[in-house]
PDB file of N, CA and C in Angstrom:
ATOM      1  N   UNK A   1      10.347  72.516 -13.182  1.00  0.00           N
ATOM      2  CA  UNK A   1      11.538  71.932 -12.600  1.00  0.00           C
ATOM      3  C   UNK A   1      12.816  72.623 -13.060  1.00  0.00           C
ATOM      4  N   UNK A   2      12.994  73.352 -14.336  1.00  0.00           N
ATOM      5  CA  UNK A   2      13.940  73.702 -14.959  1.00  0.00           C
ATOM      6  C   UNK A   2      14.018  74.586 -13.703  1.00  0.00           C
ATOM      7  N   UNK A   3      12.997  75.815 -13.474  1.00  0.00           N
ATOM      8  CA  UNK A   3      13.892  76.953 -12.679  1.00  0.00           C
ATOM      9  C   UNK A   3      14.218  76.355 -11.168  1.00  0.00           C
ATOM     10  N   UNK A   4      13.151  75.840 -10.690  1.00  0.00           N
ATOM     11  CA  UNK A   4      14.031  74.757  -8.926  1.00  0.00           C
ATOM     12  C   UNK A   4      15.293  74.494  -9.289  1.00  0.00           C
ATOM     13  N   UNK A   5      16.096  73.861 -10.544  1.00  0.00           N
ATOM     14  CA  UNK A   5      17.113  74.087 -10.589  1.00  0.00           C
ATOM     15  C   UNK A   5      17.981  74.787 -11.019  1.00  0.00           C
ATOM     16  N   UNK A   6      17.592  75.816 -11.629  1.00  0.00           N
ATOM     17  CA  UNK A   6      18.691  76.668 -12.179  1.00  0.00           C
ATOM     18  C   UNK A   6      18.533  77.341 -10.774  1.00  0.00           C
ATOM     19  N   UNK A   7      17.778  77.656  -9.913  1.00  0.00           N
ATOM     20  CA  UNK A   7      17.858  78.385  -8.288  1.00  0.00           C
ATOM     21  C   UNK A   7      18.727  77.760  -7.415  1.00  0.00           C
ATOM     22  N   UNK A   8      18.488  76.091  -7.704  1.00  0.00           N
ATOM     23  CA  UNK A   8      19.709  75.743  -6.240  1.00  0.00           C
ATOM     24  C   UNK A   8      21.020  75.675  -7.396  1.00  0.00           C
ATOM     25  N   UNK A   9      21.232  75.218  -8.339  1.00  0.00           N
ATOM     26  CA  UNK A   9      22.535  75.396  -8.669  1.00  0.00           C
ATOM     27  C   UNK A   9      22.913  77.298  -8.828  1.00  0.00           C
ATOM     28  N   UNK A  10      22.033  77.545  -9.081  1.00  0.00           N
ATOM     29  CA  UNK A  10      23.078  79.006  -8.779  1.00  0.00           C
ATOM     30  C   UNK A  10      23.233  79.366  -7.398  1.00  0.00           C
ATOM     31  N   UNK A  11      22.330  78.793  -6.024  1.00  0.00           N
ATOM     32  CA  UNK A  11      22.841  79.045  -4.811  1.00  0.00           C
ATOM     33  C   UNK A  11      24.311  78.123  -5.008  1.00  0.00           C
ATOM     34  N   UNK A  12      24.595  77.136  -5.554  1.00  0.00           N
ATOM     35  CA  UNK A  12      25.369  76.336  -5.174  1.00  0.00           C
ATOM     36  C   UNK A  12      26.562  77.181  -5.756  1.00  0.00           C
ATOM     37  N   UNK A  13      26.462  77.858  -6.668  1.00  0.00           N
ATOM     38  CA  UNK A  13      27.680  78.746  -7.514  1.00  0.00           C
ATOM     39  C   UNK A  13      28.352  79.572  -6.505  1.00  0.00           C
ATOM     40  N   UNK A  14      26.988  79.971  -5.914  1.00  0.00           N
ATOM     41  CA  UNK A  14      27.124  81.630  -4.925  1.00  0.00           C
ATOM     42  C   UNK A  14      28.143  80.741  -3.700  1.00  0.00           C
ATOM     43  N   UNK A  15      27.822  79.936  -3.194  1.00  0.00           N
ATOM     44  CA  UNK A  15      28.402  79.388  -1.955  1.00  0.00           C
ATOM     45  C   UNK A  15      30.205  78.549  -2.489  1.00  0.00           C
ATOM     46  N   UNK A  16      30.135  78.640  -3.531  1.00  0.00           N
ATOM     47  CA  UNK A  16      31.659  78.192  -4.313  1.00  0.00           C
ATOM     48  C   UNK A  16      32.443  79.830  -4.127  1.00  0.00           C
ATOM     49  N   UNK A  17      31.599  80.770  -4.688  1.00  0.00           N
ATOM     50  CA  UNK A  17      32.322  81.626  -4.592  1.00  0.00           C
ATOM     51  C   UNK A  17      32.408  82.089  -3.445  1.00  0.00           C
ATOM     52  N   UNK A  18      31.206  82.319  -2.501  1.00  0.00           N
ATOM     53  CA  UNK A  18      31.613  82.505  -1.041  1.00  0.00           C
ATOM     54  C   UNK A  18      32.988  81.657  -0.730  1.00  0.00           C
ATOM     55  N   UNK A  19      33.025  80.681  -0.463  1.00  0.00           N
ATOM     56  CA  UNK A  19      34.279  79.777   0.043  1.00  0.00           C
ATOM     57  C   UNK A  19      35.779  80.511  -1.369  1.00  0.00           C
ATOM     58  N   UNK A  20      35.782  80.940  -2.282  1.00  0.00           N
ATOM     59  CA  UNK A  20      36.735  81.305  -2.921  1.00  0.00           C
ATOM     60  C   UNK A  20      36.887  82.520  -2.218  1.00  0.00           C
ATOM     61  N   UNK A  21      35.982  83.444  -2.147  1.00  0.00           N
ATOM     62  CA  UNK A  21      36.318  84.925  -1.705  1.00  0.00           C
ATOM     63  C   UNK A  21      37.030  84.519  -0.247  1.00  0.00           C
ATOM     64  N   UNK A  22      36.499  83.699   0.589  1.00  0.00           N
ATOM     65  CA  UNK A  22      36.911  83.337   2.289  1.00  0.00           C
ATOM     66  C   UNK A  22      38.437  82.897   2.053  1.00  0.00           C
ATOM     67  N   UNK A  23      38.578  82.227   0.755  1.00  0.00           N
ATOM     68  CA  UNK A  23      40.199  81.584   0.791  1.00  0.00           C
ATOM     69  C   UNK A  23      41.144  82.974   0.376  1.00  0.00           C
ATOM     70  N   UNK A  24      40.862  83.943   0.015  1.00  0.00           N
ATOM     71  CA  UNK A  24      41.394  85.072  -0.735  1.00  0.00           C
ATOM     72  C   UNK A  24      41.637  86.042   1.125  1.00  0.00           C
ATOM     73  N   UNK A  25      40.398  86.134   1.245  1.00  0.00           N
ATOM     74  CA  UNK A  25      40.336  87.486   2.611  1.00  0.00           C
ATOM     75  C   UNK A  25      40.850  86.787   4.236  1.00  0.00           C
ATOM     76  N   UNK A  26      40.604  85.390   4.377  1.00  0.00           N
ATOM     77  CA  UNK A  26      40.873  85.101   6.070  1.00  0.00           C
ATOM     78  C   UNK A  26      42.419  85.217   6.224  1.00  0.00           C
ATOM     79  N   UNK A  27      42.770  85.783   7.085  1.00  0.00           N
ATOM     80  CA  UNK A  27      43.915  85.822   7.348  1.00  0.00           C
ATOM     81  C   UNK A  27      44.960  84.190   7.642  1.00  0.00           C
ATOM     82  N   UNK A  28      44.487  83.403   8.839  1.00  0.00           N
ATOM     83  CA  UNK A  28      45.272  82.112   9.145  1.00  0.00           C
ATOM     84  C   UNK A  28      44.889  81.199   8.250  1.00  0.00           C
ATOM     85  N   UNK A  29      45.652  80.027   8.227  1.00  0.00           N
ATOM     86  CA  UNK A  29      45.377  78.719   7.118  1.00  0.00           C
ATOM     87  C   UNK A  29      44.801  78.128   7.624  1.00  0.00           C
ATOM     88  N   UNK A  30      44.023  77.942   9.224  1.00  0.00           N
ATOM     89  CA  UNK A  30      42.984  77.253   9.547  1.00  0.00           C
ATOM     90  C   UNK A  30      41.652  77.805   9.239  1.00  0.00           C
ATOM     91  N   UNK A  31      41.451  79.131   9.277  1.00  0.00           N
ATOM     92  CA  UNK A  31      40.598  79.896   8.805  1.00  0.00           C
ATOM     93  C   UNK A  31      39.686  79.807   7.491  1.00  0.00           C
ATOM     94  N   UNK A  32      40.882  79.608   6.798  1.00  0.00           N
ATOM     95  CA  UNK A  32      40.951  79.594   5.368  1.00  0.00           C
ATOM     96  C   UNK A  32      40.547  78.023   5.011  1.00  0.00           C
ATOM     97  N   UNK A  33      40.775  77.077   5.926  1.00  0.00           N
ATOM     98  CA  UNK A  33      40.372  75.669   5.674  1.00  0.00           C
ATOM     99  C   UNK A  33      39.359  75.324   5.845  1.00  0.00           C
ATOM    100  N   UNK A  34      38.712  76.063   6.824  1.00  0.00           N
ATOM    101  CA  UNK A  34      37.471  75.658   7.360  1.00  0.00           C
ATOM    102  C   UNK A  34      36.394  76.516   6.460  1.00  0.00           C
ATOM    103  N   UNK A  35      37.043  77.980   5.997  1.00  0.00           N
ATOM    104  CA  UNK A  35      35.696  78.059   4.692  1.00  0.00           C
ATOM    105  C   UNK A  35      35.684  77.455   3.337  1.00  0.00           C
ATOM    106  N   UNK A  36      36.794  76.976   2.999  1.00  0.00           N
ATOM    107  CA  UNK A  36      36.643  76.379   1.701  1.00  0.00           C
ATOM    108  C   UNK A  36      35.877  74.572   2.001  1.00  0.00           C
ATOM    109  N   UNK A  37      36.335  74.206   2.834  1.00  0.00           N
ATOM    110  CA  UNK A  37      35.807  72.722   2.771  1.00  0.00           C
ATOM    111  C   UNK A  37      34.196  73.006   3.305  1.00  0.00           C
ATOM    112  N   UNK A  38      34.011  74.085   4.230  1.00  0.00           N
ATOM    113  CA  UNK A  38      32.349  73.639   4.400  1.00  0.00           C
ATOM    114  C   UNK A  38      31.767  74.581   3.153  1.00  0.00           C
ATOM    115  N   UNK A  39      31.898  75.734   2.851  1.00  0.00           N
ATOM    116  CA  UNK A  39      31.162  76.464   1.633  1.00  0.00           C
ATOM    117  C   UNK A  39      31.481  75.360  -0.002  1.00  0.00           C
ATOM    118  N   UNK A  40      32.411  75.325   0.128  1.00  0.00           N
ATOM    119  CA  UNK A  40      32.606  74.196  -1.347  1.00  0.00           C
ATOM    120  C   UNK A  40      32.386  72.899  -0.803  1.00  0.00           C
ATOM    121  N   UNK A  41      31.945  72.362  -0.048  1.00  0.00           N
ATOM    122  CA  UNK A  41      30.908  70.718  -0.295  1.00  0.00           C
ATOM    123  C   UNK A  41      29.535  71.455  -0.437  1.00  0.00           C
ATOM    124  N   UNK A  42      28.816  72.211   0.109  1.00  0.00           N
ATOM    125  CA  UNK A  42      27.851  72.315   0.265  1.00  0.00           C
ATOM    126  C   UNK A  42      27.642  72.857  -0.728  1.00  0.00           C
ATOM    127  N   UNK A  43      28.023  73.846  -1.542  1.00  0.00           N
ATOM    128  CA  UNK A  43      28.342  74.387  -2.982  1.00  0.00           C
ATOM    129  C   UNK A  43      28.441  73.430  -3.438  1.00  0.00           C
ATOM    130  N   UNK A  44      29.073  72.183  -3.790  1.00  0.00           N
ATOM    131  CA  UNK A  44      29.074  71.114  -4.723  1.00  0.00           C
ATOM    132  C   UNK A  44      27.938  70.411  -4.702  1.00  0.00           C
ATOM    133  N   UNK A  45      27.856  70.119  -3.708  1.00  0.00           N
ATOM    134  CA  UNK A  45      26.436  69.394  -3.097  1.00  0.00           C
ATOM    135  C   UNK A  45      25.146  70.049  -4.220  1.00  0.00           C
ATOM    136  N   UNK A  46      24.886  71.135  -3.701  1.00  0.00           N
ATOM    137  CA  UNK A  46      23.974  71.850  -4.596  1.00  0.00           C
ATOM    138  C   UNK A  46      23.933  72.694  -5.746  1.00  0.00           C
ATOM    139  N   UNK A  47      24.999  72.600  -6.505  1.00  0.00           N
ATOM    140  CA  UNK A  47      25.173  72.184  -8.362  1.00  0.00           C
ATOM    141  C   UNK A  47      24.727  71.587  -8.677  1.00  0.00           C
ATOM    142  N   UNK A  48      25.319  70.493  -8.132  1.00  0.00           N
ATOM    143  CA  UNK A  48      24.794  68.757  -8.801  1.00  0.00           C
ATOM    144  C   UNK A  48      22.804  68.511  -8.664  1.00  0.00           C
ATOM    145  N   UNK A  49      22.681  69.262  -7.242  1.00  0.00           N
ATOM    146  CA  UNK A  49      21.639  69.225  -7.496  1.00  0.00           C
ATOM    147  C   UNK A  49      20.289  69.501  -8.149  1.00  0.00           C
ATOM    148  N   UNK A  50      20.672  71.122  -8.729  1.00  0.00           N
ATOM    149  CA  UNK A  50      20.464  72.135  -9.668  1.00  0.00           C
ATOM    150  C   UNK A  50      20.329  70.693 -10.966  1.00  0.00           C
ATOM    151  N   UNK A  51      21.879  70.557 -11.307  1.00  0.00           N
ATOM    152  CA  UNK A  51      22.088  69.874 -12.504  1.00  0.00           C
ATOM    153  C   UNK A  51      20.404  68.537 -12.531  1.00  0.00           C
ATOM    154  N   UNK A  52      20.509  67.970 -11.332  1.00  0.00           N
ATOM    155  CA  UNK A  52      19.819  66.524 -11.544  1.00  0.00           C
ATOM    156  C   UNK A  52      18.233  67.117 -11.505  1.00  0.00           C
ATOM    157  N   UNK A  53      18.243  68.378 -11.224  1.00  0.00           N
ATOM    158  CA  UNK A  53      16.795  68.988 -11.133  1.00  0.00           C
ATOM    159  C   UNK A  53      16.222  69.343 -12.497  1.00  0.00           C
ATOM    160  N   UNK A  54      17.487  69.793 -13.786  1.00  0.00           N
ATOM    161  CA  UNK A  54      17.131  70.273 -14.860  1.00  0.00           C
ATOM    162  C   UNK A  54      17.183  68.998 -15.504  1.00  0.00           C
ATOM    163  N   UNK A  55      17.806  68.079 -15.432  1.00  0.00           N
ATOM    164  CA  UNK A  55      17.966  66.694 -16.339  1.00  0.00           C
ATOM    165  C   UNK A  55      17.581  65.842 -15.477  1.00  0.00           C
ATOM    166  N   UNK A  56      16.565  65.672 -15.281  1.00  0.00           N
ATOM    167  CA  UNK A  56      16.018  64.464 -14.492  1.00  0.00           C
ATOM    168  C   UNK A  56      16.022  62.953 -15.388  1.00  0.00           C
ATOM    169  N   UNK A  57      17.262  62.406 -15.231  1.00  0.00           N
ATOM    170  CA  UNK A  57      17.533  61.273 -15.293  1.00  0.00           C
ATOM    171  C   UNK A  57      18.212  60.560 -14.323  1.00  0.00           C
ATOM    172  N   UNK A  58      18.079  59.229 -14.536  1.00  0.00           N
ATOM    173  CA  UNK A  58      18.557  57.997 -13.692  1.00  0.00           C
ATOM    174  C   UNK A  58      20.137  58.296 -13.950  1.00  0.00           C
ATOM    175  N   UNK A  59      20.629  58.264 -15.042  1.00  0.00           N
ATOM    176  CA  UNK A  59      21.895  58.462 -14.998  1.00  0.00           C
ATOM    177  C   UNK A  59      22.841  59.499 -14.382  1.00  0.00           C
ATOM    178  N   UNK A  60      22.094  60.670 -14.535  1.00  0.00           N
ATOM    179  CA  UNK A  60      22.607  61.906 -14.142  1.00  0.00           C
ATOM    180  C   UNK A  60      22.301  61.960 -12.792  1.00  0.00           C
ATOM    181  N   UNK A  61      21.853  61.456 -12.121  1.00  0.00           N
ATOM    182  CA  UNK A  61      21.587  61.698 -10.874  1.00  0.00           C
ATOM    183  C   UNK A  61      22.472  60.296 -10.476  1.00  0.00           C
ATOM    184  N   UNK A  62      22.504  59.283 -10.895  1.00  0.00           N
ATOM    185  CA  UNK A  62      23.620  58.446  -9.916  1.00  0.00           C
ATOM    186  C   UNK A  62      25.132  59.102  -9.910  1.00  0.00           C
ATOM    187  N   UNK A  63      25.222  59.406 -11.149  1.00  0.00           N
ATOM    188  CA  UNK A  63      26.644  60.092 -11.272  1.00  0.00           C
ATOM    189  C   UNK A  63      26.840  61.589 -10.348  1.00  0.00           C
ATOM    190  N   UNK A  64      25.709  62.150  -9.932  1.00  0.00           N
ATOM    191  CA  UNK A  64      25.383  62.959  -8.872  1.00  0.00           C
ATOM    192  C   UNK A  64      26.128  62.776  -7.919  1.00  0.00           C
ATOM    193  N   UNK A  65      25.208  61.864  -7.175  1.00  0.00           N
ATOM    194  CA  UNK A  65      25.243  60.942  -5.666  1.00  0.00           C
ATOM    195  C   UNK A  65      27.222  60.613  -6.103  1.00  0.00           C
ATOM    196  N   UNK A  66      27.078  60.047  -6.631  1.00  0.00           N
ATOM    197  CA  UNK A  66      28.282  59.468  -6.795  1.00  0.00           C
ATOM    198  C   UNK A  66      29.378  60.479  -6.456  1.00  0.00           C
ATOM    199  N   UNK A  67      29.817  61.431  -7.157  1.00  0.00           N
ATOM    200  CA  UNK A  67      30.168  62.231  -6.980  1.00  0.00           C
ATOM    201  C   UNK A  67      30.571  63.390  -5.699  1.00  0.00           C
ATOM    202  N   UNK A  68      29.155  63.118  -5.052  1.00  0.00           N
ATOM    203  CA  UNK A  68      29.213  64.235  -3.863  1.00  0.00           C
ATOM    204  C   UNK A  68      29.717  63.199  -2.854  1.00  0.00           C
ATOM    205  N   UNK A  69      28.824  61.669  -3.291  1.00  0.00           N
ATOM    206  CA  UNK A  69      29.596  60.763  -2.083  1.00  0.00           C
ATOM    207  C   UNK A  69      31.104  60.992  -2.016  1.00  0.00           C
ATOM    208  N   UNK A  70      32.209  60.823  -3.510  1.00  0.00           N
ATOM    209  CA  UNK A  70      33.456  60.197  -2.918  1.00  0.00           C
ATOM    210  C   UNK A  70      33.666  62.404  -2.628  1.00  0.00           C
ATOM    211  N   UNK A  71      33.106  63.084  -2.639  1.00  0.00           N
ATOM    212  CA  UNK A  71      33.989  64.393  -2.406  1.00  0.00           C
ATOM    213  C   UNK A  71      33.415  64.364  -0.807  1.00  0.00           C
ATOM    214  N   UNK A  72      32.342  64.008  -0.077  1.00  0.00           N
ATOM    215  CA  UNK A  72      32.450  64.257   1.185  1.00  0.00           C
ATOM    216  C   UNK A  72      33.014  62.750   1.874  1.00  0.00           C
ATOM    217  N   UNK A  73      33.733  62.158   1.198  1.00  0.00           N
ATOM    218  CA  UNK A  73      34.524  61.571   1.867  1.00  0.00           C
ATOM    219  C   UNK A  73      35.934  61.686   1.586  1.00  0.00           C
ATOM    220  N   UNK A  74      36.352  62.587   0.865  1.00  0.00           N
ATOM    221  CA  UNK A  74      37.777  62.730   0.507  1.00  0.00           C
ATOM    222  C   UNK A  74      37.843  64.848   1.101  1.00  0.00           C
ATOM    223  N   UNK A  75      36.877  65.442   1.265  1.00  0.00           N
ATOM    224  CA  UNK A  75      37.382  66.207   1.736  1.00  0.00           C
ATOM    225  C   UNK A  75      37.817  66.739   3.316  1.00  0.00           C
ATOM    226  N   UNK A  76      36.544  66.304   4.211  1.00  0.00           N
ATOM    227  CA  UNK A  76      37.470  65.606   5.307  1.00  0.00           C
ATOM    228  C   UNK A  76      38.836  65.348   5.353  1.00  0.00           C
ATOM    229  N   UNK A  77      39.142  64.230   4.598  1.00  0.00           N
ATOM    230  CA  UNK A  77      40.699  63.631   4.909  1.00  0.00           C
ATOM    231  C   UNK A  77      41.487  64.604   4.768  1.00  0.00           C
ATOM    232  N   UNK A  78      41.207  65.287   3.308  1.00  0.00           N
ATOM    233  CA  UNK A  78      42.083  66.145   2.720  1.00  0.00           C
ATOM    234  C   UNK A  78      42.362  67.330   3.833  1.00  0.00           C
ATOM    235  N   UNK A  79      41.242  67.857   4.033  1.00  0.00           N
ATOM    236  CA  UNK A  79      41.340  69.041   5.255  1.00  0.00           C
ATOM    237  C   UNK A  79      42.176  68.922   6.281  1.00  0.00           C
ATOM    238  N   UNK A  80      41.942  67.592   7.065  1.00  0.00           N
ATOM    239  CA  UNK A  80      42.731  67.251   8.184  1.00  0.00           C
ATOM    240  C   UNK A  80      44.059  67.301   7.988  1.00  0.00           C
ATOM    241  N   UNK A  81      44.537  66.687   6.682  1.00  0.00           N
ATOM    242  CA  UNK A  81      46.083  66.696   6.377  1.00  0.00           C
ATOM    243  C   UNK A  81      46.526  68.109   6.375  1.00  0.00           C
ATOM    244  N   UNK A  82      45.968  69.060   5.669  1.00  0.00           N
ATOM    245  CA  UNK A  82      46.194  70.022   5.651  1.00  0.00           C
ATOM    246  C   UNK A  82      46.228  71.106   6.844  1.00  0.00           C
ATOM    247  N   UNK A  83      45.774  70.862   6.812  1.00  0.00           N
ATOM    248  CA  UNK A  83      45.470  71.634   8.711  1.00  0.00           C
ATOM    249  C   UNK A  83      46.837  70.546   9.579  1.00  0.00           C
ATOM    250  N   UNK A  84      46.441  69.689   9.574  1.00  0.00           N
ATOM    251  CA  UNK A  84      47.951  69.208  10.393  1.00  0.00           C
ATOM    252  C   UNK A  84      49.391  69.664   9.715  1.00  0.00           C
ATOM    253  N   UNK A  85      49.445  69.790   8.332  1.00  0.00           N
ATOM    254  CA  UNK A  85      50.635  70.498   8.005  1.00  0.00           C
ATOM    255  C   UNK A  85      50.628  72.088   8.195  1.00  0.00           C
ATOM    256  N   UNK A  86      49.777  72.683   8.383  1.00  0.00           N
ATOM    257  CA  UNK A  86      49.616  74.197   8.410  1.00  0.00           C
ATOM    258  C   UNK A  86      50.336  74.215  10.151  1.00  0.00           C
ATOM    259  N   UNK A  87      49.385  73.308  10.927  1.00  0.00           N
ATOM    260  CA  UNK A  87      49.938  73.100  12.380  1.00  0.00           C
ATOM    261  C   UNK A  87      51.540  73.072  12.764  1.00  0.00           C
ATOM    262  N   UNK A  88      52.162  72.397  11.741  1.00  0.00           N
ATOM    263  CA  UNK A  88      53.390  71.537  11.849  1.00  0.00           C
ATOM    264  C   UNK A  88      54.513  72.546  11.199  1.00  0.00           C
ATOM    265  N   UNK A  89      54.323  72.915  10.564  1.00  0.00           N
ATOM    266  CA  UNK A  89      55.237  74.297   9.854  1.00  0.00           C
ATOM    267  C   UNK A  89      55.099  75.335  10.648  1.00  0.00           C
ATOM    268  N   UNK A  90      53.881  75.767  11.123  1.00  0.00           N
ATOM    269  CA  UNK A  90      53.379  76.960  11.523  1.00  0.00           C
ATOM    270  C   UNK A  90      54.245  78.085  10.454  1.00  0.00           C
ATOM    271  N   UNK A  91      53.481  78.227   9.830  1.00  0.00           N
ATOM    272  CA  UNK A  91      53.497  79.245   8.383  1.00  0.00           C
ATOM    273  C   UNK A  91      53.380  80.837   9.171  1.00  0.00           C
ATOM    274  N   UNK A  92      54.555  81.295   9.666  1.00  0.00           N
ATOM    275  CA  UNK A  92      54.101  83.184   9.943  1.00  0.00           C
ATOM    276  C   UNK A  92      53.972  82.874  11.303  1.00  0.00           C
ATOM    277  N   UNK A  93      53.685  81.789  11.891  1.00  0.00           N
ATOM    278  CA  UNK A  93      53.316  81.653  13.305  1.00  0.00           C
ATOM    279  C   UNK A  93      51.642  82.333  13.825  1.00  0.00           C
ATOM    280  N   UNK A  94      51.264  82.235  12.615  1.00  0.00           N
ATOM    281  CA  UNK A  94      50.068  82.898  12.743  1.00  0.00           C
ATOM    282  C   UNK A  94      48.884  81.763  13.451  1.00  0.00           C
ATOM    283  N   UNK A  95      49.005  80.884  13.792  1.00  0.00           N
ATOM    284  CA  UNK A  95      47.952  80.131  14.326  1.00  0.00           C
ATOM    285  C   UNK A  95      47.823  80.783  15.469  1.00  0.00           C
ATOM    286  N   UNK A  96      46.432  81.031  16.166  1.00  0.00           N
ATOM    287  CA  UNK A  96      46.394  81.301  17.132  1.00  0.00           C
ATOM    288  C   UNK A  96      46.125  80.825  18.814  1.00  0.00           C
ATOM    289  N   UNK A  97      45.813  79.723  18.992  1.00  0.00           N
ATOM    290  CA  UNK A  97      46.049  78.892  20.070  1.00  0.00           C
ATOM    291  C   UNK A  97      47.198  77.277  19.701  1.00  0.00           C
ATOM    292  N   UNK A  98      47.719  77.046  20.505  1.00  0.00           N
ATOM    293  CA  UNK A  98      48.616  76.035  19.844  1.00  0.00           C
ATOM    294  C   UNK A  98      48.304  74.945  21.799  1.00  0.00           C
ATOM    295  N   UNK A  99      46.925  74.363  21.256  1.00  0.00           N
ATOM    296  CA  UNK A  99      46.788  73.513  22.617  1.00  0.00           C
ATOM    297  C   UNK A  99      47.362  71.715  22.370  1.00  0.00           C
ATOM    298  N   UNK A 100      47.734  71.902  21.419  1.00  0.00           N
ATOM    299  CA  UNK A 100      48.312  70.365  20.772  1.00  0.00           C
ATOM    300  C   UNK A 100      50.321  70.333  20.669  1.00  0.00           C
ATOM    301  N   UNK A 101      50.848  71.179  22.146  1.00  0.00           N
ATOM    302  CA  UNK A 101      52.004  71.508  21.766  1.00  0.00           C
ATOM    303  C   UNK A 101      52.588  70.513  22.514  1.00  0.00           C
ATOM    304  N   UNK A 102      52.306  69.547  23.532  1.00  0.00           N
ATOM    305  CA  UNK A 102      52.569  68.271  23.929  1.00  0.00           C
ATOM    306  C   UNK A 102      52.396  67.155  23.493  1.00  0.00           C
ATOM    307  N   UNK A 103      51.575  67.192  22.245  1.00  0.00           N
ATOM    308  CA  UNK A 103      52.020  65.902  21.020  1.00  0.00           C
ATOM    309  C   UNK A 103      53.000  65.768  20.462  1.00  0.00           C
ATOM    310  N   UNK A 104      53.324  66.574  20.068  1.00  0.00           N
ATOM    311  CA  UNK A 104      54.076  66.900  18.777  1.00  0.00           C
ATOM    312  C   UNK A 104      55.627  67.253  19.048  1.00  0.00           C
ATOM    313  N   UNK A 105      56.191  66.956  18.499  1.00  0.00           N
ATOM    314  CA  UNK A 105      57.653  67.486  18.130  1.00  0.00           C
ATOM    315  C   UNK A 105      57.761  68.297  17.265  1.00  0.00           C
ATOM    316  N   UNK A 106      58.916  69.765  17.609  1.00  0.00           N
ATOM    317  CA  UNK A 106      58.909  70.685  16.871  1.00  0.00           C
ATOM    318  C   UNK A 106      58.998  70.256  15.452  1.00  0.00           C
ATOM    319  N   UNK A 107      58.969  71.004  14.216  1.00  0.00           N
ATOM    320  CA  UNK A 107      59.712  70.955  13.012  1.00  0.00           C
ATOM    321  C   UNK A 107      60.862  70.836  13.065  1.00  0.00           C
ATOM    322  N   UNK A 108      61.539  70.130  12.750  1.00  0.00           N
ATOM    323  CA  UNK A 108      63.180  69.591  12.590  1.00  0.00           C
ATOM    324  C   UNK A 108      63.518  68.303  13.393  1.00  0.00           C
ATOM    325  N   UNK A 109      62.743  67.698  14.256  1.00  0.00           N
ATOM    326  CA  UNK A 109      62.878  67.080  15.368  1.00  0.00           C
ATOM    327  C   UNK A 109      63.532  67.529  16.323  1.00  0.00           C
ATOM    328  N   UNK A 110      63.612  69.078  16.564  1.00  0.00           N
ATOM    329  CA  UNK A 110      64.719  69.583  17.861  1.00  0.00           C
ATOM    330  C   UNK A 110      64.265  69.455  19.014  1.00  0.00           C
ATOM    331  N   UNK A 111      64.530  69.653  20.461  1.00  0.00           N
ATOM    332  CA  UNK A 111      64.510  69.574  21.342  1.00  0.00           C
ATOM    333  C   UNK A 111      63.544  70.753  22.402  1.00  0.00           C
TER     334      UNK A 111
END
């Protein structure tokens, strides 16, 4: 059991750093949002799992679960906010389709 987990937690390392290298190289901030939140849950996801594979306990594994529960429910939210402020500034103007331009009011509230 030790090496099943030292294998998925080091996939889980590799896919943290995938999503770090993606936040470093994509050019737009939607780009950049969408590899860090899916490579780092799924990277978190499978640490923890690594971890509960080498210490197979009751404890360590609720604090697991626990864990990955409140991060895939707080990174969602987090993403969305972010991405709606990346939208709302438009940083460089670099977004590249803007099909949400009849919701919204410019930045400043201008006209």
């Amino acid at each position: 059991m030790i090496w099943a987990g030292t294998v998925v937690a080091t996939l889980g390392a590799l896919l943290c750093l995938i999503a770090a290298v993606g936040l470093v190289r994509l050019s737009d901030p939607l780009s950049r949002l969408q590899a860090v939140t899916k490579a780092s849950t799924l990277g978190l996801a499978l640490s923890l799992l690594g971890a509960v594979l080498v210490l197979p306990a009751v404890d360590v594994a609720v604090k697991a679960v626990i864990v990955v529960a409140f991060y895939w429910l707080v990174a969602p939210v987090s993403g969305h906010l972010i991405g709606r402020a990346a939208y709302r500034t438009e940083p460089g103007g670099k977004l590249r389709v803007d099909e949400a331009v009849e919701h919204f009011e410019p930045p400043g509230g201008g006209t």
